[in-house]
Protein backbone atom coordinates (compact mmCIF):
# COMPACT_ATOMS: atom_id res chain seq x y z
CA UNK A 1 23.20 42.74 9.19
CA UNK A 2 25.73 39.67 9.29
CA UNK A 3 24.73 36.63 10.23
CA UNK A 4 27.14 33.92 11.53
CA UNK A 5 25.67 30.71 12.95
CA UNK A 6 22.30 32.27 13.00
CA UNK A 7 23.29 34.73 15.71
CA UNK A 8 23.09 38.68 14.74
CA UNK A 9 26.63 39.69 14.49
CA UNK A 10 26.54 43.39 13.29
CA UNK A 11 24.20 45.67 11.97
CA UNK A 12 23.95 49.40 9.93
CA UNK A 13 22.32 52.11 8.70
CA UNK A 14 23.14 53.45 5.22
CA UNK A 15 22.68 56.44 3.26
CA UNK A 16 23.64 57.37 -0.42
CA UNK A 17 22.63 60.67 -1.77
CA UNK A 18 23.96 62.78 -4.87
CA UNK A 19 27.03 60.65 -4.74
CA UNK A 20 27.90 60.82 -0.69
CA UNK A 21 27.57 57.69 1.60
CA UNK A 22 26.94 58.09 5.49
CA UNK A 23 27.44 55.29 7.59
CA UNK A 24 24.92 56.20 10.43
CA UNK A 25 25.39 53.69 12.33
CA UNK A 26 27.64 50.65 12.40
CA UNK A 27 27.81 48.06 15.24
CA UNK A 28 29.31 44.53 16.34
CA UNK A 29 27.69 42.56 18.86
CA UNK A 30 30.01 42.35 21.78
CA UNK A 31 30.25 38.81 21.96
CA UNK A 32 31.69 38.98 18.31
CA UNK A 33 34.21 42.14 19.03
CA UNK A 34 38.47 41.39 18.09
CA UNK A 35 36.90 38.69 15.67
CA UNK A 36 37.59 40.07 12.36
CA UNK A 37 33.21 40.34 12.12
CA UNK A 38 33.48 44.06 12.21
CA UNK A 39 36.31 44.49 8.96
CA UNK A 40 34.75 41.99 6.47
CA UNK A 41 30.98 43.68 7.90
CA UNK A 42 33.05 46.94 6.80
CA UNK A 43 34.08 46.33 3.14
CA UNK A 44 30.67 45.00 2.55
CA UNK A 45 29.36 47.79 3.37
CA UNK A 46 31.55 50.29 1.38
CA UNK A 47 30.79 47.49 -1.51
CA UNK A 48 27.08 47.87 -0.95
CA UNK A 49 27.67 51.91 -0.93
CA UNK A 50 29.63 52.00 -4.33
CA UNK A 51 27.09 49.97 -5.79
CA UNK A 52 24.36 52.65 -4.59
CA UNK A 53 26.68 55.37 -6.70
CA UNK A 54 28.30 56.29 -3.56
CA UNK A 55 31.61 58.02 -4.77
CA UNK A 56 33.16 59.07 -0.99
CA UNK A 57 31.42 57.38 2.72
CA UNK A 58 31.18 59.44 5.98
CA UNK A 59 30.89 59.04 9.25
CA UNK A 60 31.35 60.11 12.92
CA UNK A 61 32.95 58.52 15.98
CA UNK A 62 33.27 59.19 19.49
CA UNK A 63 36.57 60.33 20.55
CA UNK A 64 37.46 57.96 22.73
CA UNK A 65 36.51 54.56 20.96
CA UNK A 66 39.70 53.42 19.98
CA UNK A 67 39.27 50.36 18.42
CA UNK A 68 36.69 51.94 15.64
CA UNK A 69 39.12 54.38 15.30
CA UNK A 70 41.48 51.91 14.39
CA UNK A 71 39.37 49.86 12.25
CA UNK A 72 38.45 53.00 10.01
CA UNK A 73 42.08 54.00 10.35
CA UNK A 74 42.94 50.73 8.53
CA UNK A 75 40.40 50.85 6.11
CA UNK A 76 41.68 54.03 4.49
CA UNK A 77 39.27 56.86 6.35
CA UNK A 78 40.79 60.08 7.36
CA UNK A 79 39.92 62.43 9.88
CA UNK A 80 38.26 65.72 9.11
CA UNK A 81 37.72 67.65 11.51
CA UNK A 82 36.95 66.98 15.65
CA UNK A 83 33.12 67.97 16.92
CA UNK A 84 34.11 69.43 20.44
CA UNK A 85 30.93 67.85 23.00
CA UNK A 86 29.23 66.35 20.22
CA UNK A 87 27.88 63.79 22.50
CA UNK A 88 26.02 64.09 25.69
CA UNK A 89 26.19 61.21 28.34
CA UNK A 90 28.61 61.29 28.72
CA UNK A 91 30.00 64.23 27.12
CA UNK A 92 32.54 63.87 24.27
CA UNK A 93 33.99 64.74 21.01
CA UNK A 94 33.30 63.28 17.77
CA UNK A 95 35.42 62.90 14.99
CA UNK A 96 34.59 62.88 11.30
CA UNK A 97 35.93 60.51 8.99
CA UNK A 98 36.04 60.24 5.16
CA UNK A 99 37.45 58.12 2.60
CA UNK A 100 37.05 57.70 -1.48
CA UNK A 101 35.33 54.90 -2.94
């Protein structure tokens, strides 16, 4: 996680494996959203996945959230391919996103 002020700020869950990275799961508290937290938290972690022998990072996102799509957008992740109802509760699409390391 990051830490600012002693507060949790955002946290993840990382995989490497023969080469491939999967961000799980990657969240900013959101008292600490449109703060810049969630980039630097980012790199660090693509850092922390090269450094594992990650050579390309995937995840998933849900359709509508914007602003991650954004985020990943600007941090050179492209989309490959839409999950129609990948998520239940409500139900939505996912998208998965890829980039080189």
């Amino acid at each position: 996680g990051r830490v600012v002020d002693e507060d949790i700020v955002a946290f993840a869950s990382v995989s490497v494996v023969a080469g491939e990275g999967e961000i799980r799961r990657i969240a900013v508290m959101p008292e600490h959203r449109r703060q810049g937290h969630g980039r630097v938290f980012l790199e660090r972690l693509l850092d922390e996945l090269r450094a594992r022998g990650a050579q390309r990072v995937f995840l998933e996102v849900r359709a509508s959230n914007a602003a991650a799509r954004r985020l990943y957008a600007s941090a050179g992740f492209v989309e490959d391919r839409i999950r129609a109802a990948y998520y239940r509760a409500p139900t939505e699409d996912g998208v998965d996103l890829s980039r080189e390391l």
